[in-house]
C-alpha atoms as a PDB file:
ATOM      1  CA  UNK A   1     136.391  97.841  87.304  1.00  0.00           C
ATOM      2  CA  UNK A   2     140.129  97.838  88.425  1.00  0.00           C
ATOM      3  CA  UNK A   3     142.690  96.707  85.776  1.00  0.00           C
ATOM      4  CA  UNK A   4     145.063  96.764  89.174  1.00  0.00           C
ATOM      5  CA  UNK A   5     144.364  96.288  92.213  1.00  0.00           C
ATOM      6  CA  UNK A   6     146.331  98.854  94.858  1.00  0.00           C
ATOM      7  CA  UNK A   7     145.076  99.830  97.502  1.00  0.00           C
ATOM      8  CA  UNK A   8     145.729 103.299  98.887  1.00  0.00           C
ATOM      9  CA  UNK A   9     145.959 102.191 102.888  1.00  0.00           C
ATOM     10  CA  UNK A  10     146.149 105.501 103.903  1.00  0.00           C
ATOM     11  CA  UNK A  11     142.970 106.531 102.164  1.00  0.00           C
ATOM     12  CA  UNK A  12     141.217 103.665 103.145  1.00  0.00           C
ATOM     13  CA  UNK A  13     142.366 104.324 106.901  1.00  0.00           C
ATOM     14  CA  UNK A  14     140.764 107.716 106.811  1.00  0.00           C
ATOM     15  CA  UNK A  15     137.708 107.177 105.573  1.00  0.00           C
ATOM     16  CA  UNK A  16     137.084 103.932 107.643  1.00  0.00           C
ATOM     17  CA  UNK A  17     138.065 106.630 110.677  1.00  0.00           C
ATOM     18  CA  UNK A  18     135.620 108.858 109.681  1.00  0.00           C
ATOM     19  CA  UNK A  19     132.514 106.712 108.572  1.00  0.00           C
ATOM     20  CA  UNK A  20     130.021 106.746 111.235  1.00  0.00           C
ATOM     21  CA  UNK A  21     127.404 104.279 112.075  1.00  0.00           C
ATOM     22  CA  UNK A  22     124.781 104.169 109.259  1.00  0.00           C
ATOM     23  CA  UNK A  23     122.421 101.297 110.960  1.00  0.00           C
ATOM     24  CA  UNK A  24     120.036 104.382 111.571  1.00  0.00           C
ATOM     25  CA  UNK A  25     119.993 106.132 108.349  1.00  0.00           C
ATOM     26  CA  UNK A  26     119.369 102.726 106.734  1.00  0.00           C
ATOM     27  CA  UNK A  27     116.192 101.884 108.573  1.00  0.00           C
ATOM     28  CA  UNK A  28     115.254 105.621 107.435  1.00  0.00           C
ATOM     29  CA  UNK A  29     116.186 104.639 103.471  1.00  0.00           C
ATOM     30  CA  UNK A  30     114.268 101.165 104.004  1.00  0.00           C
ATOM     31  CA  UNK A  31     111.269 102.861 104.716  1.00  0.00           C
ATOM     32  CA  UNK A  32     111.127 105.202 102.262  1.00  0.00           C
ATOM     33  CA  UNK A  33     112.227 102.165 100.055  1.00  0.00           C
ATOM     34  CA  UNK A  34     108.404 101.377 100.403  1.00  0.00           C
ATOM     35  CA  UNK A  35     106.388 102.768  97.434  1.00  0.00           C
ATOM     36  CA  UNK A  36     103.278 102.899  99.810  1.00  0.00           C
ATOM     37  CA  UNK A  37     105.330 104.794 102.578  1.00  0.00           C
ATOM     38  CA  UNK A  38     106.895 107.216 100.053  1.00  0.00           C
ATOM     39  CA  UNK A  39     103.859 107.900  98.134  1.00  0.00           C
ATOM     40  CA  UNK A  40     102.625 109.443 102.004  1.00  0.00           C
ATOM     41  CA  UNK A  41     105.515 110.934 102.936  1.00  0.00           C
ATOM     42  CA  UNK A  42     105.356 112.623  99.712  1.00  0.00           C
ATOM     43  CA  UNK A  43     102.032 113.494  99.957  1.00  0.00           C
ATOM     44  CA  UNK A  44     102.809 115.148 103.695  1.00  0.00           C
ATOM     45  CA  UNK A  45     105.410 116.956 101.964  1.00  0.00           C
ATOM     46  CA  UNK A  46     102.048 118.793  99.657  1.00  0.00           C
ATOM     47  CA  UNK A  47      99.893 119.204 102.334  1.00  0.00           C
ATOM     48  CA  UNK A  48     101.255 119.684 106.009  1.00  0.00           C
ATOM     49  CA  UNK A  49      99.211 117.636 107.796  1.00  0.00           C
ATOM     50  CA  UNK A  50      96.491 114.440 107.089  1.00  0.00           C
ATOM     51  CA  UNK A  51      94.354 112.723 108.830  1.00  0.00           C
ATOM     52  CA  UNK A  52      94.147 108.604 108.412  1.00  0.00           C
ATOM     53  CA  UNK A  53      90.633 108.639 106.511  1.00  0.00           C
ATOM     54  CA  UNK A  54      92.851 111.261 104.082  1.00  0.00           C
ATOM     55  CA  UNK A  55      95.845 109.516 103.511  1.00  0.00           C
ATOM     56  CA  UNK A  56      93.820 105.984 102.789  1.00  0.00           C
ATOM     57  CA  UNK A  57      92.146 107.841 100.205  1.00  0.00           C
ATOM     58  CA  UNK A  58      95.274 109.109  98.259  1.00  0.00           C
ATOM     59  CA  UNK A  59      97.343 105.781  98.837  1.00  0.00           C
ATOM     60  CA  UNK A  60      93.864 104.083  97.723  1.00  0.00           C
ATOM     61  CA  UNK A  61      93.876 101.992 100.400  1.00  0.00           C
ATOM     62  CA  UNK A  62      91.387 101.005 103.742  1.00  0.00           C
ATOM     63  CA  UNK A  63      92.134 102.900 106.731  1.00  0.00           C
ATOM     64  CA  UNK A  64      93.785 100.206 108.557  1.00  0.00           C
ATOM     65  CA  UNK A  65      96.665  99.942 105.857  1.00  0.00           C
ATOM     66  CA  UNK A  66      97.573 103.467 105.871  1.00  0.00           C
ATOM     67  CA  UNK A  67      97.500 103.501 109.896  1.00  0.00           C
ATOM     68  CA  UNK A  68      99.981 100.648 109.509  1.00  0.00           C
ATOM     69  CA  UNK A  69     102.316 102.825 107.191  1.00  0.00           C
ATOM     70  CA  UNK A  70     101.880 106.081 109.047  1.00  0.00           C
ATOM     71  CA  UNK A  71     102.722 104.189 112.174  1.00  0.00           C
ATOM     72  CA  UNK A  72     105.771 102.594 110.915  1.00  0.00           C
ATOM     73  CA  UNK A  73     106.482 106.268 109.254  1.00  0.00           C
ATOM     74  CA  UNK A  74     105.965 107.471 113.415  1.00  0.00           C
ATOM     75  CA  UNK A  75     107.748 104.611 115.252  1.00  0.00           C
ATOM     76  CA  UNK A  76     111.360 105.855 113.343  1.00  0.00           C
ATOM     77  CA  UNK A  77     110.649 109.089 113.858  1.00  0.00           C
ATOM     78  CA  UNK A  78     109.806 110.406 110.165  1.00  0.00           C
ATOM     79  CA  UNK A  79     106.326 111.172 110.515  1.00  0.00           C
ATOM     80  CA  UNK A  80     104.745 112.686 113.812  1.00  0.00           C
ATOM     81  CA  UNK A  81     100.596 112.178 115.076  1.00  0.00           C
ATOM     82  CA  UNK A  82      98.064 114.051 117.036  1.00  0.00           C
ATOM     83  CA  UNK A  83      94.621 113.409 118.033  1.00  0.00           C
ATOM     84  CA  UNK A  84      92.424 116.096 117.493  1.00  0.00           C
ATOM     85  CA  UNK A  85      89.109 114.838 118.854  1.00  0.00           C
ATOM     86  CA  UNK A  86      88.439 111.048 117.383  1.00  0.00           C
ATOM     87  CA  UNK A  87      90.826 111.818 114.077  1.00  0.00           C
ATOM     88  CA  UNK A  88      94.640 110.955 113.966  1.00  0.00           C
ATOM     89  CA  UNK A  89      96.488 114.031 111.919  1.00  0.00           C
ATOM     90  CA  UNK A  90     100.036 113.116 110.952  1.00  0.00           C
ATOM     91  CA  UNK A  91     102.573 114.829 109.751  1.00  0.00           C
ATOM     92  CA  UNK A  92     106.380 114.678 108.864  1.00  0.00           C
ATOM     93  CA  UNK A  93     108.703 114.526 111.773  1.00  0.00           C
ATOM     94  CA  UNK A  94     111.011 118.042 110.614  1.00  0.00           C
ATOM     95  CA  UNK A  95     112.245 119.924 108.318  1.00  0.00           C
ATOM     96  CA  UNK A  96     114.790 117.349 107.525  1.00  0.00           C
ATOM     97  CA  UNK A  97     112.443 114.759 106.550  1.00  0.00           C
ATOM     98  CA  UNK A  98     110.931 116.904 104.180  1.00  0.00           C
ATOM     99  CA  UNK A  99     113.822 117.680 102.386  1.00  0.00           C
ATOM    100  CA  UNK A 100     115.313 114.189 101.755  1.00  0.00           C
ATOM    101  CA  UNK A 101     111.743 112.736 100.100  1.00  0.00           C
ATOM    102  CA  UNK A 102     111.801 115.832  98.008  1.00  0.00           C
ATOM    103  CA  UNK A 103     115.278 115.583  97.028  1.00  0.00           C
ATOM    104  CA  UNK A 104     115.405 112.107  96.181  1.00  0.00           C
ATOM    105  CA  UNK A 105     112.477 112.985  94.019  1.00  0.00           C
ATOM    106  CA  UNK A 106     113.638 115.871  92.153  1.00  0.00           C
ATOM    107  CA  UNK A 107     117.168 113.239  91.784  1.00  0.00           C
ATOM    108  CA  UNK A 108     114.434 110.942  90.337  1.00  0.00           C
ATOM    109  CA  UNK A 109     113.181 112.950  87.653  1.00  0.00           C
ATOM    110  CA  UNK A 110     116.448 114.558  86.562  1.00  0.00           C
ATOM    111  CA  UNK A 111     117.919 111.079  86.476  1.00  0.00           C
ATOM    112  CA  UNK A 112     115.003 110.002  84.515  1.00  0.00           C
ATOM    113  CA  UNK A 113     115.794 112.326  81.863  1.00  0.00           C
ATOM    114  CA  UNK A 114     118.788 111.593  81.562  1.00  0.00           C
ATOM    115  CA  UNK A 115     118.067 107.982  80.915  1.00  0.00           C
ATOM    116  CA  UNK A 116     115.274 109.095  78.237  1.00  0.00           C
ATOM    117  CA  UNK A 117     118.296 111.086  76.420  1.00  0.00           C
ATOM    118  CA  UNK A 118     120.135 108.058  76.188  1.00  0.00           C
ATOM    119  CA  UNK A 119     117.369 106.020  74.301  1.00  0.00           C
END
């Protein structure tokens, strides 16, 4: 913390300028917040595509949870579906999508590391 507090105004002014509207990327970060959601978005990251019956399977859950997730994953535009005869495939939205999960978890780890240094 601040011993002093002095504000540099024309700092401040710039950045506030400059800062776009995050309502967006929040929602995105509040659903990957979910350990349920993650854990599928990280395993679309592994293999490119899944049906329901597959993902329910790897989140160990019924098929009616993990349509709920996926869904949610589809309705802000992270994860992507397509019927292909009576099964629901999804996938990840992009490219971008993709990245972020697997950045935040290679973040993870390294920042896990760190933390078992300092023990």
């Amino acid at each position: 913390m601040c011993e002093v507090t002095k504000v540099n105004e024309d700092v401040v002014f710039s950045v506030k300028q400059q800062l776009p509207d995050v309502t967006n990327v929040a929602k995105i970060f509040k659903a990957l917040a979910d350990e349920t959601r993650l854990k599928i978005a990280y395993a679309l990251t592994i293999e490119e595509e899944l049906c329901v019956c597959d993902v329910s399977e790897i989140i160990g859950s019924s098929t009616a949870t993990a349509s709920h997730h996926l869904r949610y994953l589809r309705d802000l535009s992270l994860a992507k579906s397509e019927r292909k005869g009576k099964l629901v495939y999804y996938a990840l939205a992009d490219h971008h999508v993709n990245k972020l999960v697997k950045i935040a978890y290679e973040h993870a780890i390294e920042e896990g590391e760190k933390i078992g240094e300092n023990s």
